[in-house]
N, C-alpha and C. Protein backbone atom coordinates (compact mmCIF):
# COMPACT_ATOMS: atom_id res chain seq x y z
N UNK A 1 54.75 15.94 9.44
CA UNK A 1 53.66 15.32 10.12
C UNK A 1 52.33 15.99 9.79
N UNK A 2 52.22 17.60 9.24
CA UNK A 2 50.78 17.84 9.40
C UNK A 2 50.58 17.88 7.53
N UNK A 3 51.48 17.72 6.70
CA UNK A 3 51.22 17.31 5.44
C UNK A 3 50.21 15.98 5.56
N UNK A 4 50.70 15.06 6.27
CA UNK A 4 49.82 13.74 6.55
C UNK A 4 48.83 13.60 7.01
N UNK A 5 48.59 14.47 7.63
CA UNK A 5 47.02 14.51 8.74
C UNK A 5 45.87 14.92 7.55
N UNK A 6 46.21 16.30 6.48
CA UNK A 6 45.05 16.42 5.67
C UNK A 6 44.55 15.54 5.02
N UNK A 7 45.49 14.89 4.10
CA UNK A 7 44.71 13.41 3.80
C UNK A 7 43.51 12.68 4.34
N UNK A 8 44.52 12.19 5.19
CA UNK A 8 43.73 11.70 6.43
C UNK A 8 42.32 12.06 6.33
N UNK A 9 42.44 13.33 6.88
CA UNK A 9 41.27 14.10 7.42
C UNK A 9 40.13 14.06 5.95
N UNK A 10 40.60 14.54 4.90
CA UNK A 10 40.04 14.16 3.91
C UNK A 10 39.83 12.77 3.15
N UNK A 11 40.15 11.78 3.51
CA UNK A 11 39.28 10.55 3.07
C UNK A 11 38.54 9.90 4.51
N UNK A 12 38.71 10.71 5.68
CA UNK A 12 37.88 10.54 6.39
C UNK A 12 36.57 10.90 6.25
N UNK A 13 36.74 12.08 5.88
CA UNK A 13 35.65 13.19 5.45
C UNK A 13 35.08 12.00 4.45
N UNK A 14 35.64 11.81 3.64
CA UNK A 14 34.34 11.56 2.74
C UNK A 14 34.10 10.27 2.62
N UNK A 15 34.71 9.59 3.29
CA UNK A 15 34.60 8.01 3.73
C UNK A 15 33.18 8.39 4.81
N UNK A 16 32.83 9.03 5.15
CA UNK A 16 32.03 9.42 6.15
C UNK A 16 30.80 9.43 5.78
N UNK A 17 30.90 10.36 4.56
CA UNK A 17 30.14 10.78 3.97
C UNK A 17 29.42 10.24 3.15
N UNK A 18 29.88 9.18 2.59
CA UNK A 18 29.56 8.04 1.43
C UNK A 18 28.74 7.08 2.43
N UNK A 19 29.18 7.17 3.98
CA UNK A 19 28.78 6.03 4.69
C UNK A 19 27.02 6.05 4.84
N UNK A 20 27.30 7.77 5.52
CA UNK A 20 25.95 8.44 5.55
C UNK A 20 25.21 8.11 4.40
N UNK A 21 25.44 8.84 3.54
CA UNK A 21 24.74 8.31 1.90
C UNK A 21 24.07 7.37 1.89
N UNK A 22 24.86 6.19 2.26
CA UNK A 22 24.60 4.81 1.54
C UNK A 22 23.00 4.28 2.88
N UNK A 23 23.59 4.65 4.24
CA UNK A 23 22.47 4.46 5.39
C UNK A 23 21.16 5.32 4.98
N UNK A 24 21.50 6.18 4.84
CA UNK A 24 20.45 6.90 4.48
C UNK A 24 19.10 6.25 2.94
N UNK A 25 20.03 6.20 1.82
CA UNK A 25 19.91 5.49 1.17
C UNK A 25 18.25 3.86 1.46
N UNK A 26 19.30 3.24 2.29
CA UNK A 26 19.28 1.89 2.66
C UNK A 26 17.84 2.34 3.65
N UNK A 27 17.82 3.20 4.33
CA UNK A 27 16.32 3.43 5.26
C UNK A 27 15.09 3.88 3.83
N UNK A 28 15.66 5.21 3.65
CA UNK A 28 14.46 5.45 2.61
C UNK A 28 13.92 3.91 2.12
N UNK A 29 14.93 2.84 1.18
CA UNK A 29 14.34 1.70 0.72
C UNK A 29 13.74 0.72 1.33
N UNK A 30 14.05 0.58 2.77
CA UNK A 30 13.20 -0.28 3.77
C UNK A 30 12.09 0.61 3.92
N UNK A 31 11.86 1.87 3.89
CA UNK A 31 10.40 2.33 4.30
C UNK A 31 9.49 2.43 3.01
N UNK A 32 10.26 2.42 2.01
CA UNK A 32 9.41 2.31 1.16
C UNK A 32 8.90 0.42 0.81
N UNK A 33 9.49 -0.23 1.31
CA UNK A 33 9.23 -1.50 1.06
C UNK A 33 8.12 -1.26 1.98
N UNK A 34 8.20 -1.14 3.39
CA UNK A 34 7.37 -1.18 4.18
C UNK A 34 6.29 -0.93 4.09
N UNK A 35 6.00 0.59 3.15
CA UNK A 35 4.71 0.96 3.00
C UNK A 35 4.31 0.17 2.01
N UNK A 36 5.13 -0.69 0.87
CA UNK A 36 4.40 -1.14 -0.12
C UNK A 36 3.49 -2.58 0.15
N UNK A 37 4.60 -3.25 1.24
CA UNK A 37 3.81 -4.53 1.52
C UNK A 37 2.59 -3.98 2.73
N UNK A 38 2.46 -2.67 3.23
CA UNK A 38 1.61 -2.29 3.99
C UNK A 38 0.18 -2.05 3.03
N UNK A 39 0.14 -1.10 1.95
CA UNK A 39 -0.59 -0.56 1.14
C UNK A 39 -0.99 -2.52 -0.11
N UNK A 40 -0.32 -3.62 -0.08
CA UNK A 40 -0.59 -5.09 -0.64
C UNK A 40 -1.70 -5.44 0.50
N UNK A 41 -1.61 -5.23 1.54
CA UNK A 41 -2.14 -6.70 2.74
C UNK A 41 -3.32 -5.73 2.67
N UNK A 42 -3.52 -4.21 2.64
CA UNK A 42 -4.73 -3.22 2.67
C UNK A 42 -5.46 -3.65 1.10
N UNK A 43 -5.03 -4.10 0.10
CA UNK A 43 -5.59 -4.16 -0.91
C UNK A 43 -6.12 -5.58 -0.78
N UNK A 44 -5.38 -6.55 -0.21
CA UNK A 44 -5.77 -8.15 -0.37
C UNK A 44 -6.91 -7.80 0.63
N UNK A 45 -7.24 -7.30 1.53
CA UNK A 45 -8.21 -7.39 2.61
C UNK A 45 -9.15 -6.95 1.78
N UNK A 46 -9.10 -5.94 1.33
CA UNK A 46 -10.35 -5.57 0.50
C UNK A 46 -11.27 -6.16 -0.72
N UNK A 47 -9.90 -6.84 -1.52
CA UNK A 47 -10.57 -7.67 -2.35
C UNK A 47 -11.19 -9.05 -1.77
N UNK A 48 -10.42 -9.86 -0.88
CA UNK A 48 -11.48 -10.90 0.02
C UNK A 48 -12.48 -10.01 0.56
N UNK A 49 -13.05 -8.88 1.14
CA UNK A 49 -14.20 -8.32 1.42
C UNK A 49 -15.12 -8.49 0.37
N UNK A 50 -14.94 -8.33 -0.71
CA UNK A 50 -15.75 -8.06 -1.91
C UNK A 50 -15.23 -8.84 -2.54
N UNK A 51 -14.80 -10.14 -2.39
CA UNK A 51 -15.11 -11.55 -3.20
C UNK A 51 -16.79 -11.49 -3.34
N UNK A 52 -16.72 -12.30 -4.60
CA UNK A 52 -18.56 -12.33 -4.98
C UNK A 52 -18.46 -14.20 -4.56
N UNK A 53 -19.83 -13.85 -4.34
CA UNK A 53 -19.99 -14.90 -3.23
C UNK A 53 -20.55 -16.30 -4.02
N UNK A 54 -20.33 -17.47 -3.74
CA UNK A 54 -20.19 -18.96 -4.76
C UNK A 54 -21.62 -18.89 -5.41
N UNK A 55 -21.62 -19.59 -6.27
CA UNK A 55 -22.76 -19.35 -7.60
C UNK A 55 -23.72 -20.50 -6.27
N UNK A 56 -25.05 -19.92 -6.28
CA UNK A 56 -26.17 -20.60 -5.60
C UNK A 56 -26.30 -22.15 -6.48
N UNK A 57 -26.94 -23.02 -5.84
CA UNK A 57 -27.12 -24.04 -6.80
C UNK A 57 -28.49 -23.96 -7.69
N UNK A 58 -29.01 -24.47 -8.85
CA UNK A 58 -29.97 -24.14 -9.63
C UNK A 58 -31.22 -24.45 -9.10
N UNK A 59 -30.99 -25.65 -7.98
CA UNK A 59 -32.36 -25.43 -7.33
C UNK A 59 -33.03 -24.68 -6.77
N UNK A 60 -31.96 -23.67 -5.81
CA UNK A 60 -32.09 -22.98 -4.70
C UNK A 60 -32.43 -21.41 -5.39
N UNK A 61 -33.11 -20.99 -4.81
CA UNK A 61 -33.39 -19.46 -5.66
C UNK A 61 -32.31 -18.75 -4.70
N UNK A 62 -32.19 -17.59 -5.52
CA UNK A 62 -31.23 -16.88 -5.29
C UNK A 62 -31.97 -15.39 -4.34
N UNK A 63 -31.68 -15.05 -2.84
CA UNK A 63 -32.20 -13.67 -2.22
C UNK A 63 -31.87 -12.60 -3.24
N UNK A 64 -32.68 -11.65 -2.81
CA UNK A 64 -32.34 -10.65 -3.31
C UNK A 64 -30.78 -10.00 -2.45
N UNK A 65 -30.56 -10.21 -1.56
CA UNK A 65 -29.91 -9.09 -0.46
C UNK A 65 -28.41 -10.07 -0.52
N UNK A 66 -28.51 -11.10 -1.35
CA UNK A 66 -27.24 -12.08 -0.64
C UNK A 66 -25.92 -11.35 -1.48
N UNK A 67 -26.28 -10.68 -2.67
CA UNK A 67 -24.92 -9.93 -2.65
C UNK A 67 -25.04 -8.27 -2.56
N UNK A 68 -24.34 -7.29 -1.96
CA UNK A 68 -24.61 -5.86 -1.87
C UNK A 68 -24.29 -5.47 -2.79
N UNK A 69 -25.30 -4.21 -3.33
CA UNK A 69 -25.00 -3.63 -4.58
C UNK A 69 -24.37 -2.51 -4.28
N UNK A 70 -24.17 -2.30 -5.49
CA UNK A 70 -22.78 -1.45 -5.96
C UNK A 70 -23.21 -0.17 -5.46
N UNK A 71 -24.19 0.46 -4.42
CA UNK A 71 -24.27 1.67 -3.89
C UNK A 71 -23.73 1.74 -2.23
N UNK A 72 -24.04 0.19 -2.15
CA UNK A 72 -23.36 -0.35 -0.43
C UNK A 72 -22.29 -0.36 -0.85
N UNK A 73 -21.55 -1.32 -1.58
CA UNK A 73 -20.20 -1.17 -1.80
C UNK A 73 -18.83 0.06 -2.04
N UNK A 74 -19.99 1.22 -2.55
CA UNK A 74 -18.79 2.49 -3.12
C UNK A 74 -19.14 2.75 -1.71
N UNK A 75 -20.43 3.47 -1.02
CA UNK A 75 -20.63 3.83 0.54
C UNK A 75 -19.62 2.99 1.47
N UNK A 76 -19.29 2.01 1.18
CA UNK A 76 -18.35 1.40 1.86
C UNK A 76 -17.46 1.34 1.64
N UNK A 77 -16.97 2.16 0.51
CA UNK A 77 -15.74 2.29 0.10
C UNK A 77 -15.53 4.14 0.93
N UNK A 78 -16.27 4.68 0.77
CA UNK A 78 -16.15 5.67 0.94
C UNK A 78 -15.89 5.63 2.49
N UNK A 79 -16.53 5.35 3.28
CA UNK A 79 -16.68 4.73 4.73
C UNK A 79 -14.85 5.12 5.33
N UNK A 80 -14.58 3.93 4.33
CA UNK A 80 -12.78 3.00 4.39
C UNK A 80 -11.93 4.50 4.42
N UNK A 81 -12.09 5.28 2.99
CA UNK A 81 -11.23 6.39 2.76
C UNK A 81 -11.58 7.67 3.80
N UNK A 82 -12.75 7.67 4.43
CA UNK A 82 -12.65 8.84 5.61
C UNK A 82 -12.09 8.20 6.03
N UNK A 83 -12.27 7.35 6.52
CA UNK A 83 -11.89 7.01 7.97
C UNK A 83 -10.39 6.93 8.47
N UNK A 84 -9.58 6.84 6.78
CA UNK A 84 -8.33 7.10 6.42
C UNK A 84 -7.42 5.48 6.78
N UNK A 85 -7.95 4.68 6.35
CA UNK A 85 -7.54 3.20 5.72
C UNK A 85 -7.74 3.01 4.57
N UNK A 86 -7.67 3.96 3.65
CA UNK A 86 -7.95 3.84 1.95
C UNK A 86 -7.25 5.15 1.88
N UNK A 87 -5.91 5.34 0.96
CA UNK A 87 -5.82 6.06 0.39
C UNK A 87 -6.30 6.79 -0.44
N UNK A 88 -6.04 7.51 -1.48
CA UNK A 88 -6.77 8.66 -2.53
C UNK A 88 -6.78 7.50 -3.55
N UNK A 89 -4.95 6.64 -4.01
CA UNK A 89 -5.24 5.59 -5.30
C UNK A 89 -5.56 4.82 -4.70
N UNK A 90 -5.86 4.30 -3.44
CA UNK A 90 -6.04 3.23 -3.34
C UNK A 90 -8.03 2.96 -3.44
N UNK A 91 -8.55 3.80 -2.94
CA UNK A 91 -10.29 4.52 -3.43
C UNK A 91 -9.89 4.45 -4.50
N UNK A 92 -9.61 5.21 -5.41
CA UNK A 92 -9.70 5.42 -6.68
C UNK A 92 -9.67 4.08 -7.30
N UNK A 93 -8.59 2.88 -7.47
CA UNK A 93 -8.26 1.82 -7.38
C UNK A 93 -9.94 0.85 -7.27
N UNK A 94 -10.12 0.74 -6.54
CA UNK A 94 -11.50 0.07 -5.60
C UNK A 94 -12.41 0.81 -6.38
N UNK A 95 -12.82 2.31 -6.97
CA UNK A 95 -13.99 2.61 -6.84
C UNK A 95 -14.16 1.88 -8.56
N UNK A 96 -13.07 2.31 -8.90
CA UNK A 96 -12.57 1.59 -10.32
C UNK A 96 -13.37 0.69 -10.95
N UNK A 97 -12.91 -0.85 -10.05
CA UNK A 97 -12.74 -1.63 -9.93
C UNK A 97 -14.51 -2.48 -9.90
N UNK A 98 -15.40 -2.08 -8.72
CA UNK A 98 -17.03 -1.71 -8.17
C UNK A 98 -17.19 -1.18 -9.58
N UNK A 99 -17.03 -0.15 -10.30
CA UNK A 99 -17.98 0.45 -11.43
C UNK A 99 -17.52 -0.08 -12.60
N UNK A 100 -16.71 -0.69 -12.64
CA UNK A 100 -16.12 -1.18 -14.03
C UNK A 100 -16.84 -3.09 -13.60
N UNK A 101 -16.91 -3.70 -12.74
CA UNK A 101 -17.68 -4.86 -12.80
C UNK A 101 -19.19 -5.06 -12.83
């Protein structure tokens, strides 16, 4: 009878263990999904912020102030990343993005 029990005890063991694994596993990948569609909806918000705004018609003159320049925009980028709703790539990303257009 106790020849039988180690078995046992050992594919319990690691039936256990594999179980853990695999849960463990399975969370890390939901939180990383999580943060990724978290860190998407933070990027889509930003780019509708700083959509450039519909071409005026040729009659109509164009303000000076109707689109912010690119010193409001990084300041407001900068704003976002204290305030710690902009990551390091995700600033970096954005500031990119403002100096390269």
């Amino acid at each position: 009878m106790f020849r039988r029990r180690r078995p046992l005890l050992r594919a319990a063991a690691v039936g256990g263990g594999a179980y853990i694994a695999g849960k463990s596993v399975a969370n890390r990948r939901a939180a990383q999904q999580q943060q990724d569609s978290e860190q998407d909806e933070r990027l889509d918000g930003l780019e509708q912020q700083q959509a450039p705004p519909a071409p005026a018609a040729p009659d109509q003159p164009v303000s000076a102030g109707a689109a912010p320049s690119m010193a409001d925009q990084l300041s407001q980028l900068a704003t976002l990343h204290d305030q710690g709703a902009l990551t390091d790539d995700e600033f970096a990303a954005a500031k990119a993005r403002i100096l390269g257009s």
